[in-house]
N, C-alpha and C. Protein backbone atom coordinates (compact mmCIF):
# COMPACT_ATOMS: atom_id res chain seq x y z
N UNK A 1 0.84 -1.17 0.00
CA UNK A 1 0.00 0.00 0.00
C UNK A 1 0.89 1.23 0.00
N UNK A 2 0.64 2.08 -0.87
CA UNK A 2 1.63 3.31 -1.40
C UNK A 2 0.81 3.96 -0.38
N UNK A 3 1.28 5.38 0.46
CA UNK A 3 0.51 6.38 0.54
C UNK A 3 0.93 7.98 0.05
N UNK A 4 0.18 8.45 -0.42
CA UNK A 4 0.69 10.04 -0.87
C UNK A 4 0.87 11.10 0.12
N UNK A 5 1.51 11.66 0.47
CA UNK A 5 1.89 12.76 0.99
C UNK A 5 0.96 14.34 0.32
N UNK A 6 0.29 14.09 0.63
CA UNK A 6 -0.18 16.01 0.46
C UNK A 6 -0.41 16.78 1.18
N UNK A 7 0.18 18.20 0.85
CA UNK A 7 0.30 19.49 1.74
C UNK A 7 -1.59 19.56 2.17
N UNK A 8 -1.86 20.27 3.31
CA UNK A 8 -3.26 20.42 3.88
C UNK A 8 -3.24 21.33 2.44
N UNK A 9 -4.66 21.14 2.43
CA UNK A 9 -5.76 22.22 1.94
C UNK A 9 -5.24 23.68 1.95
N UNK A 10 -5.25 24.12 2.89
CA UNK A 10 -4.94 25.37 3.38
C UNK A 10 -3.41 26.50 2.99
N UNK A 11 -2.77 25.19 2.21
CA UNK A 11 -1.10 25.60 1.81
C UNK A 11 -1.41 26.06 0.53
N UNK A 12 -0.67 27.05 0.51
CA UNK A 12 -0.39 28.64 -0.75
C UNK A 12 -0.41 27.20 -1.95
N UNK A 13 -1.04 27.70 -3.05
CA UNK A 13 -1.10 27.12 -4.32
C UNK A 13 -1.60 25.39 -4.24
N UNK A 14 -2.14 25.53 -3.58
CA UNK A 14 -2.68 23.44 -3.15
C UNK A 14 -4.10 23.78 -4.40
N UNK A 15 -4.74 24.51 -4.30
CA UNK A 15 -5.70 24.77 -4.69
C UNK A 15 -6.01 23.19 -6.17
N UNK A 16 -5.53 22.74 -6.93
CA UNK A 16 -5.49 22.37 -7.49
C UNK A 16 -4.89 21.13 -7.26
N UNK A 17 -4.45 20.70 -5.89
CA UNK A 17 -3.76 19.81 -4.80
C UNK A 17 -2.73 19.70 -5.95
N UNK A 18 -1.81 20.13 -6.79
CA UNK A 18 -0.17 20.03 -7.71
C UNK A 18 0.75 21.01 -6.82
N UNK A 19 0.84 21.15 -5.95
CA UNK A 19 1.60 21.90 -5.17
C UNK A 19 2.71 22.45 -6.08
N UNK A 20 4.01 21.77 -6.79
CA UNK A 20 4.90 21.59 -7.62
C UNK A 20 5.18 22.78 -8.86
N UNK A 21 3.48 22.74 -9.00
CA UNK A 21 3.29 23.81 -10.26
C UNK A 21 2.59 24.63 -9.64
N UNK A 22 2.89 25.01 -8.68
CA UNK A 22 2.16 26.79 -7.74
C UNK A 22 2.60 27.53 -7.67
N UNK A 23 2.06 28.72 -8.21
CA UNK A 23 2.83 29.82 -8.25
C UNK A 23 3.69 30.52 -6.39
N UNK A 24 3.21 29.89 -5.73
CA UNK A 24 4.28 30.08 -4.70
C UNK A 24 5.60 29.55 -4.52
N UNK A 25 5.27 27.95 -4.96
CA UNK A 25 6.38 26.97 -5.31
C UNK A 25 6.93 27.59 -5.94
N UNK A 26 7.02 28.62 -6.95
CA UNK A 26 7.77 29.08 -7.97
C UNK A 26 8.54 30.12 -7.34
N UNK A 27 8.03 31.14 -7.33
CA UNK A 27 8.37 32.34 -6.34
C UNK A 27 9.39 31.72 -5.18
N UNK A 28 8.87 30.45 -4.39
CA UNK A 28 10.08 30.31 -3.39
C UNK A 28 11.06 29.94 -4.00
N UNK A 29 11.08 29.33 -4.65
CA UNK A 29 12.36 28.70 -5.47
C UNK A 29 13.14 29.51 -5.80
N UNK A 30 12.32 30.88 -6.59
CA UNK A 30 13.59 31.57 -7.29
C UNK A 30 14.19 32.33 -5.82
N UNK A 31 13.36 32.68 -5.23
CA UNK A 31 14.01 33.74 -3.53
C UNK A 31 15.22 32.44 -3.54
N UNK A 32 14.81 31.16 -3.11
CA UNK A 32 15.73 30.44 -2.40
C UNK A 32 16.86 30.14 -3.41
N UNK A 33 16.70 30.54 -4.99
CA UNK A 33 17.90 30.45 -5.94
C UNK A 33 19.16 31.21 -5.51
N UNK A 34 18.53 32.99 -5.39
CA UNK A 34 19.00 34.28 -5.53
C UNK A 34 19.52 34.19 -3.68
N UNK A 35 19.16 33.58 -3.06
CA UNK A 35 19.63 33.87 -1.59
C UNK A 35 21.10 32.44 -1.73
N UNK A 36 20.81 31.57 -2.73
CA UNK A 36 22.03 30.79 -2.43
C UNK A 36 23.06 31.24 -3.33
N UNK A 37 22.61 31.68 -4.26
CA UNK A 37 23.45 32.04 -5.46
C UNK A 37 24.12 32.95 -4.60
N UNK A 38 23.78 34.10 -4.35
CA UNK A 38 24.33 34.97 -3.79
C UNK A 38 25.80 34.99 -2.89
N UNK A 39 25.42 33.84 -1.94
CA UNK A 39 26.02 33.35 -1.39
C UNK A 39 27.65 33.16 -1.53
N UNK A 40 27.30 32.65 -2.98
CA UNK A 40 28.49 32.00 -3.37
C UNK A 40 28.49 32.67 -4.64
N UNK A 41 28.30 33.83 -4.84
CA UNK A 41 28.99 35.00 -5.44
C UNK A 41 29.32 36.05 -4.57
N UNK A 42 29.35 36.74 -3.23
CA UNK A 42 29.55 37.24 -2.32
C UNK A 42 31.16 36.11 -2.19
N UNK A 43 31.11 35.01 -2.31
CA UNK A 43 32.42 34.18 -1.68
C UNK A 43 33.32 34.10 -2.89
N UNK A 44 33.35 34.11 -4.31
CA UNK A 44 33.51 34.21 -4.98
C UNK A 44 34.62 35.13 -5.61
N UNK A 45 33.74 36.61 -4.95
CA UNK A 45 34.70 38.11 -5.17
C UNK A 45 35.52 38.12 -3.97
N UNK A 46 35.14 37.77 -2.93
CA UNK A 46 36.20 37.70 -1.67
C UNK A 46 36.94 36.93 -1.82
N UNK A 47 37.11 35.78 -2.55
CA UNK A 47 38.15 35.16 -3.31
C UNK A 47 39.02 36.02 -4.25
N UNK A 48 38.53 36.92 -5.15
CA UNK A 48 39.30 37.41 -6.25
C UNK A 48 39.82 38.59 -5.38
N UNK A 49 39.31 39.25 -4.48
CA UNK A 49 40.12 40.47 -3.72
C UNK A 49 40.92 40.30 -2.63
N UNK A 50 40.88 38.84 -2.33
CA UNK A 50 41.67 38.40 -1.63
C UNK A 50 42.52 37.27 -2.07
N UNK A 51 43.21 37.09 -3.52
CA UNK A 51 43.61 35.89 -4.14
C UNK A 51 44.66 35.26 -3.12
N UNK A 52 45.74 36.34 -2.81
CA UNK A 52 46.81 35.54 -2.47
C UNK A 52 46.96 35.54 -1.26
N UNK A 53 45.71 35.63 0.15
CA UNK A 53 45.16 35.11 1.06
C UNK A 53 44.47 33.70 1.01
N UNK A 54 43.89 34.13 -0.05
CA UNK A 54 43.17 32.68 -0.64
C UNK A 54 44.29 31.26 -0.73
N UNK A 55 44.86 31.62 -1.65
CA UNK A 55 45.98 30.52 -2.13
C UNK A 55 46.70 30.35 -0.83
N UNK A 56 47.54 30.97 0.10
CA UNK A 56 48.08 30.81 1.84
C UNK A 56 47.01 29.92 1.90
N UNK A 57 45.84 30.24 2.08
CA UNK A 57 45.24 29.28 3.17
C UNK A 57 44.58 27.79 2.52
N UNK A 58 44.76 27.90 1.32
CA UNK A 58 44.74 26.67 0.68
C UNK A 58 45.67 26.21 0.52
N UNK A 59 47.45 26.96 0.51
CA UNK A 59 48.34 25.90 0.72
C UNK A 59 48.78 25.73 2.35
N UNK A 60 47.82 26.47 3.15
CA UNK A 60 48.07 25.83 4.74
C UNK A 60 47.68 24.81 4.72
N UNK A 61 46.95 24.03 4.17
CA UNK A 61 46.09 22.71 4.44
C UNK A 61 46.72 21.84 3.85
N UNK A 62 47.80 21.86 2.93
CA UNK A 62 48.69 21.16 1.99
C UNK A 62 48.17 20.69 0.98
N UNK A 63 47.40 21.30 0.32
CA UNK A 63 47.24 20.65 -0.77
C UNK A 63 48.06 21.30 -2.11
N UNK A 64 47.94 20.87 -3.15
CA UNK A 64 49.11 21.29 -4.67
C UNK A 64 48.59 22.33 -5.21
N UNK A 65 48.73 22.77 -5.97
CA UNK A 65 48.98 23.72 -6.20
C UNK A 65 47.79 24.79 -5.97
N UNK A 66 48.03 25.36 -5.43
CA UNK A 66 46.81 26.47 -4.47
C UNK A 66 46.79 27.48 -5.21
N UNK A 67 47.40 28.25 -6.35
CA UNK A 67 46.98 29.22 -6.91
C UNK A 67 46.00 28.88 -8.03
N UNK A 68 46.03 27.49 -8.82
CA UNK A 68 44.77 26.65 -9.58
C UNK A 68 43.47 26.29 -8.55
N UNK A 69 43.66 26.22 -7.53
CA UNK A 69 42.74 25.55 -6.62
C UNK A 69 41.77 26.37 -6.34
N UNK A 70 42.75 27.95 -6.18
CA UNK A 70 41.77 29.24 -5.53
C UNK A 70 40.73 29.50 -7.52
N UNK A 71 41.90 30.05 -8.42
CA UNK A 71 41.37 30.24 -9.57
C UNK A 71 39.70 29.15 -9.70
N UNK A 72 40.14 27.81 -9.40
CA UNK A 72 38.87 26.85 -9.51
C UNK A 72 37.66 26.94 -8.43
N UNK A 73 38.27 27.32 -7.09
CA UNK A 73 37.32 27.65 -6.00
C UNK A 73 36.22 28.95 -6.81
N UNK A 74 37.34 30.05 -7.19
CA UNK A 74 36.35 31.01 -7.37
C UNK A 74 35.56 31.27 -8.94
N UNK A 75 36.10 30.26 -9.91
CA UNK A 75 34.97 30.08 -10.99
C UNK A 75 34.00 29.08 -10.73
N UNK A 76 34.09 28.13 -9.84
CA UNK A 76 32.84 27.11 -9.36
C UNK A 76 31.66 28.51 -8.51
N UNK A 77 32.85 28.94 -7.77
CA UNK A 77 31.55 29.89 -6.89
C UNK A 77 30.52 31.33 -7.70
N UNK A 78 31.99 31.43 -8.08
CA UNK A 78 31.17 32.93 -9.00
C UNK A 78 30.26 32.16 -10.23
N UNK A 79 30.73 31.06 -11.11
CA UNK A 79 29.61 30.23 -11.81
C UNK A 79 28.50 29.68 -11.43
N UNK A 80 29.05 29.33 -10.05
CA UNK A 80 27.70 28.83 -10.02
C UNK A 80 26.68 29.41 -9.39
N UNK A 81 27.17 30.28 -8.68
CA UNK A 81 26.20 31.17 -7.97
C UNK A 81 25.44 31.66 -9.18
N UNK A 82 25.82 32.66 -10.50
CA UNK A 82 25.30 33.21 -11.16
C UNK A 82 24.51 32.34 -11.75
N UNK A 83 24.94 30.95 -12.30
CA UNK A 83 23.69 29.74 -12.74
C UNK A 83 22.63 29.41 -11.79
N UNK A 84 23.17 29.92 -10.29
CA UNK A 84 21.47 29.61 -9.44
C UNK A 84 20.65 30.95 -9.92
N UNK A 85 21.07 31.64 -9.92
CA UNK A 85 20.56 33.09 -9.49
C UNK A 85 19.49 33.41 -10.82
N UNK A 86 20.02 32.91 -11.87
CA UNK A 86 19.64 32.86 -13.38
C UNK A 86 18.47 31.52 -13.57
N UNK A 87 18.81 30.64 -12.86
CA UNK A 87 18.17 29.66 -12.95
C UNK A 87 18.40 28.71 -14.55
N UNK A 88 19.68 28.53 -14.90
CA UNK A 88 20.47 27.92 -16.12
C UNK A 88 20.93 27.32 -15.92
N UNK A 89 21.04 25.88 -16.35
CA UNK A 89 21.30 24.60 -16.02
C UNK A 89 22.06 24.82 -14.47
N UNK A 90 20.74 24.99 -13.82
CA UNK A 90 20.08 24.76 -12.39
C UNK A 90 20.80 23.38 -11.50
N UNK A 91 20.32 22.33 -12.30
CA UNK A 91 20.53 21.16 -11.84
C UNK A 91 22.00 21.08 -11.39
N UNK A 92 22.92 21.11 -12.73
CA UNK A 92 24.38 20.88 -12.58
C UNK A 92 25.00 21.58 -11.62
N UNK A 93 24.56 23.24 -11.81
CA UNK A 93 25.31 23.78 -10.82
C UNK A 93 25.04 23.32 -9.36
N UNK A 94 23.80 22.86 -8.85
CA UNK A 94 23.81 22.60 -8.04
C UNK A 94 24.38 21.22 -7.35
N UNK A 95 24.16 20.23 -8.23
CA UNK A 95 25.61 19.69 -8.30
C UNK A 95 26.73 19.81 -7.65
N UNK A 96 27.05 20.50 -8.67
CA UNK A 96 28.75 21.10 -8.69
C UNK A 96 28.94 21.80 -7.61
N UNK A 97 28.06 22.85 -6.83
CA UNK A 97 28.13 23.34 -5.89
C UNK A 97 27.91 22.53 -4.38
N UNK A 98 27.09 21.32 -4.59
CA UNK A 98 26.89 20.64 -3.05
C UNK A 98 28.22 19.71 -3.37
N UNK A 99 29.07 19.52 -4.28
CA UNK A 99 30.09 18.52 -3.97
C UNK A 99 31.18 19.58 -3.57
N UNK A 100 31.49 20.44 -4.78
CA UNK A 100 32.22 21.63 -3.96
C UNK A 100 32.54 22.07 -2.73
N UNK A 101 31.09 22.39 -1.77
CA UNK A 101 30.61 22.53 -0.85
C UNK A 101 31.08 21.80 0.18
N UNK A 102 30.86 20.08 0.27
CA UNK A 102 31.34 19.27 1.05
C UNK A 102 32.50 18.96 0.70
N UNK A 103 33.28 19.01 -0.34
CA UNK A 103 34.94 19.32 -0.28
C UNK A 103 35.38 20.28 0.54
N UNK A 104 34.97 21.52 0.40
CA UNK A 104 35.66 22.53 1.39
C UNK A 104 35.49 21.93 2.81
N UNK A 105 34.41 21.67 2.81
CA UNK A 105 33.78 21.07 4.66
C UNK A 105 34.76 20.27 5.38
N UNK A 106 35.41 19.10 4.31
CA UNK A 106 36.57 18.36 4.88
C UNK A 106 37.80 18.54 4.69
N UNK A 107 37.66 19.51 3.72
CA UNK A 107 39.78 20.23 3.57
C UNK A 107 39.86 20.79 4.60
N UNK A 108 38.41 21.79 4.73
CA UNK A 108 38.74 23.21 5.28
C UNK A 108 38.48 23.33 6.49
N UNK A 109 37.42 22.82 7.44
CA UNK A 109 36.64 22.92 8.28
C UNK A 109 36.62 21.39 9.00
N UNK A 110 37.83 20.75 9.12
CA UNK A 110 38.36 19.66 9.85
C UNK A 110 38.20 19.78 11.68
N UNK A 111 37.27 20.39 12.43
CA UNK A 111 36.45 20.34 13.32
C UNK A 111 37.69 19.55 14.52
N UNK A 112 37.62 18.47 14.48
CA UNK A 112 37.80 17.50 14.83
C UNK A 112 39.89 17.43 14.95
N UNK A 113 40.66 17.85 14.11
CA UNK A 113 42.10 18.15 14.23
C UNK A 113 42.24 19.47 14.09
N UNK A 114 41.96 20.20 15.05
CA UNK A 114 42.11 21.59 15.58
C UNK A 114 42.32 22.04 16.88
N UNK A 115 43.02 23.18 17.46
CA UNK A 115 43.09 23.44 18.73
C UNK A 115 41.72 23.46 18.93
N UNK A 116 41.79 23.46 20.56
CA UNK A 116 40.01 23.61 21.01
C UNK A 116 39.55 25.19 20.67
N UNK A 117 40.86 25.78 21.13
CA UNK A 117 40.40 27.43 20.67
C UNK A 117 39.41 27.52 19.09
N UNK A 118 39.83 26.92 18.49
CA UNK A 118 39.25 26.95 16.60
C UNK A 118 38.57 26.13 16.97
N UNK A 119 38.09 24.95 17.65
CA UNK A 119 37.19 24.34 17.84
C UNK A 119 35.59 24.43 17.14
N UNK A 120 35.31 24.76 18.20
CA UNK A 120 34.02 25.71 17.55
C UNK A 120 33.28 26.27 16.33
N UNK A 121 34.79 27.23 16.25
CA UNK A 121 34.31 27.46 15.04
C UNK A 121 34.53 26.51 13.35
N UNK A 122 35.04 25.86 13.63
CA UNK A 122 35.39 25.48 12.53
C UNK A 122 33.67 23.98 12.39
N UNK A 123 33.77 23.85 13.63
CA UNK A 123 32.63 22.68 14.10
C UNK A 123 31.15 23.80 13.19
N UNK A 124 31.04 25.01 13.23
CA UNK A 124 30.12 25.72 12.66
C UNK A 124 29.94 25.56 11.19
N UNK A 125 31.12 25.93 10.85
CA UNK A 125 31.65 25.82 9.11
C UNK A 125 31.07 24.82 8.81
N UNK A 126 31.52 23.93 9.73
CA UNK A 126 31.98 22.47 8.43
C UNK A 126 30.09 22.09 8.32
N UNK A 127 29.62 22.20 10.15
CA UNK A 127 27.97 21.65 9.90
C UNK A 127 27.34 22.69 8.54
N UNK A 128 27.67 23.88 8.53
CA UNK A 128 26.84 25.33 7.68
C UNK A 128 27.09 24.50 5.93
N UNK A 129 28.67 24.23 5.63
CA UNK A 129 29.09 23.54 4.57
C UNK A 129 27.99 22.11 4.06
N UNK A 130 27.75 21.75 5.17
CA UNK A 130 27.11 20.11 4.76
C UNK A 130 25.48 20.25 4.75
N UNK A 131 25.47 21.57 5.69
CA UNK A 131 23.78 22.18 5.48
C UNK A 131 23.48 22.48 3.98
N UNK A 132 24.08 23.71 3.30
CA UNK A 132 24.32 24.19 2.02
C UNK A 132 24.40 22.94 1.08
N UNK A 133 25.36 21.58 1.41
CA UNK A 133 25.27 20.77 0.25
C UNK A 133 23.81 19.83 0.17
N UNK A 134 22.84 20.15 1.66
CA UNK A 134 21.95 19.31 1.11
C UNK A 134 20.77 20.81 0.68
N UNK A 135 20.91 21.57 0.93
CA UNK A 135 20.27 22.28 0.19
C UNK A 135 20.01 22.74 -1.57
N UNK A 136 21.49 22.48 -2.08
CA UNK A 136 22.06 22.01 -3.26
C UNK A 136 21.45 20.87 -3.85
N UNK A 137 21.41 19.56 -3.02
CA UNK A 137 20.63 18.70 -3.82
C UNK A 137 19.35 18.71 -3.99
N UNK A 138 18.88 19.72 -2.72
CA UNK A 138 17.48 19.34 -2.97
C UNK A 138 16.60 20.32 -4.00
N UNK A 139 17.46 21.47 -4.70
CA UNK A 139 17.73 22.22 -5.87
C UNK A 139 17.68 21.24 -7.17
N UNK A 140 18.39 20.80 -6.64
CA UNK A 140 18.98 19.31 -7.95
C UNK A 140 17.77 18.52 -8.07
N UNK A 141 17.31 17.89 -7.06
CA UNK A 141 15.78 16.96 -7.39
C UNK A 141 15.08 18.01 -7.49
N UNK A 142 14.43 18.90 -7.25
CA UNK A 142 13.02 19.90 -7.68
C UNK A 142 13.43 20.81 -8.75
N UNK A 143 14.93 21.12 -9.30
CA UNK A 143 14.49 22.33 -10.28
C UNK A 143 14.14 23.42 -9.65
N UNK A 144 14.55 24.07 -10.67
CA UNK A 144 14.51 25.66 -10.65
C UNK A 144 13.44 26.34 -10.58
N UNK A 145 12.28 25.67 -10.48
CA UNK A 145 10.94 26.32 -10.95
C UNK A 145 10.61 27.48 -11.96
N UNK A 146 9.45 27.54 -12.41
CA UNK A 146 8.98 28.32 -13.67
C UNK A 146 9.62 29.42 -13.81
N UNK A 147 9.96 30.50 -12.86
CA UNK A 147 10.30 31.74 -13.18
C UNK A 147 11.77 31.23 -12.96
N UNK A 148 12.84 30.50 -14.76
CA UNK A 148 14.12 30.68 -14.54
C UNK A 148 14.26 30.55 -15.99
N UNK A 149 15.74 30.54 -16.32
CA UNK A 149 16.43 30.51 -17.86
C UNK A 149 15.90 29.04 -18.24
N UNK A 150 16.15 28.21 -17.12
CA UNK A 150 16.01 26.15 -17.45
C UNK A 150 14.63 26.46 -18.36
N UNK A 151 13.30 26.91 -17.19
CA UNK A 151 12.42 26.67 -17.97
C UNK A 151 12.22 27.13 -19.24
N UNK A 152 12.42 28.40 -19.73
CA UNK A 152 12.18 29.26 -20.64
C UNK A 152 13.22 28.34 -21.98
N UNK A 153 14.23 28.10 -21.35
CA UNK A 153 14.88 27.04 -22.49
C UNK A 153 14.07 25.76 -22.94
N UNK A 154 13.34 24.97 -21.76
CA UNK A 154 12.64 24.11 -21.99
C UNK A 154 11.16 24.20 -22.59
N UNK A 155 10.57 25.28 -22.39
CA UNK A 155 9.45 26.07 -23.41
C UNK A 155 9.95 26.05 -24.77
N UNK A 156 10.76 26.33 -24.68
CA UNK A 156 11.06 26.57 -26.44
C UNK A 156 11.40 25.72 -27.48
C-alpha cells in the first residue's frame, strides 16, 4: 500500500492539490535560488580580492597547487552562484556546488584536528558547509521552478 503525501488544503497554491506547479512553489524557489546564489557569489569576489590570502590558506592545508585551486574555488563559486541566481542549467550547478561545498567542509573545516580554541568554530563551518550541500541537492531533485532561464529554455 503506497501512501501520498499532500500538503493540507490550506497551503499557498494546493488549490489544485499540484503543489509543484504553484505559483508560490515558484516564487520560493527563485528567492531560495537568488539567496544561495548569492552566497556564493559574495564568496567568490572575496576570493578574487583576496587571491593571495586565498591561495596561503589553501596551501596551509597542503594541498598542490593552491593558486589553480583558488582560480577553480572562485569560478565554481562565481559560476555557479550566477547559474542559481539565473536559474540555467540549475541542476548541474547545483551539483557542482553541493560537492564543492562538502569538499571545502573536509579540507577546510576539519572540526575535529584543531586546537580547542578553533574548535568551535570550525565545528560551525563544516555543519553550515554540509547544510548548504543538502540544500544544493534538494535544488537538484526539484528544479529551478517556472520563473528561470532552465524553464524558458525548456518552453522553447
Amino acid at each position: 500500500m503506497q501512501t501520498t503525501l499532500r500538503p493540507p488544503a490550506s497551503f499557498p497554491g494546493t488549490t489544485q492539490g499540484n503543489l509543484m506547479q504553484s505559483s508560490f512553489q515558484n516564487q520560493t524557489a527563485l528567492v531560495g535560488r537568488i539567496l544561495l546564489g548569492v552566497f556564493f557569489i559574495m564568496s567568490g569576489f572575496e576570493k578574487i580580492t583576496g587571491f593571495q590570502g586565498t591561495v596561503g590558506y589553501i596551501a596551509s592545508v597542503g594541498l598542490p597547487l593552491p593558486q589553480v585551486g583558488a582560480a577553480l574555488a572562485i569560478l565554481v563559486e562565481l559560476g555557479g552562484g550566477l547559474l542559481l541566481v539565473f536559474g540555467l542549467y540549475t541542476r548541474w550547478a547545483a551539483f557542482a556546488l553541493a560537492a564543492f561545498t562538502l569538499a571545502a567542509a573536509a579540507l577546510f573545516h576539519g572540526y575535529w584536528a584543531v586546537p580547542e580554541a578553533a574548535k568551535f568554530g570550525q565545528y560551525l563551518n563544516f555543519w553550515k558547509n554540509v547544510t548548504i550541500a543538502g540544500g544544493m541537492l534538494v535544488l537538484a531533485a526539484f528544479g529551478p521552478g517556472s520563473i528561470s532561464l532552465d524553464a524558458r529554455r525548456n518552453a522553447a
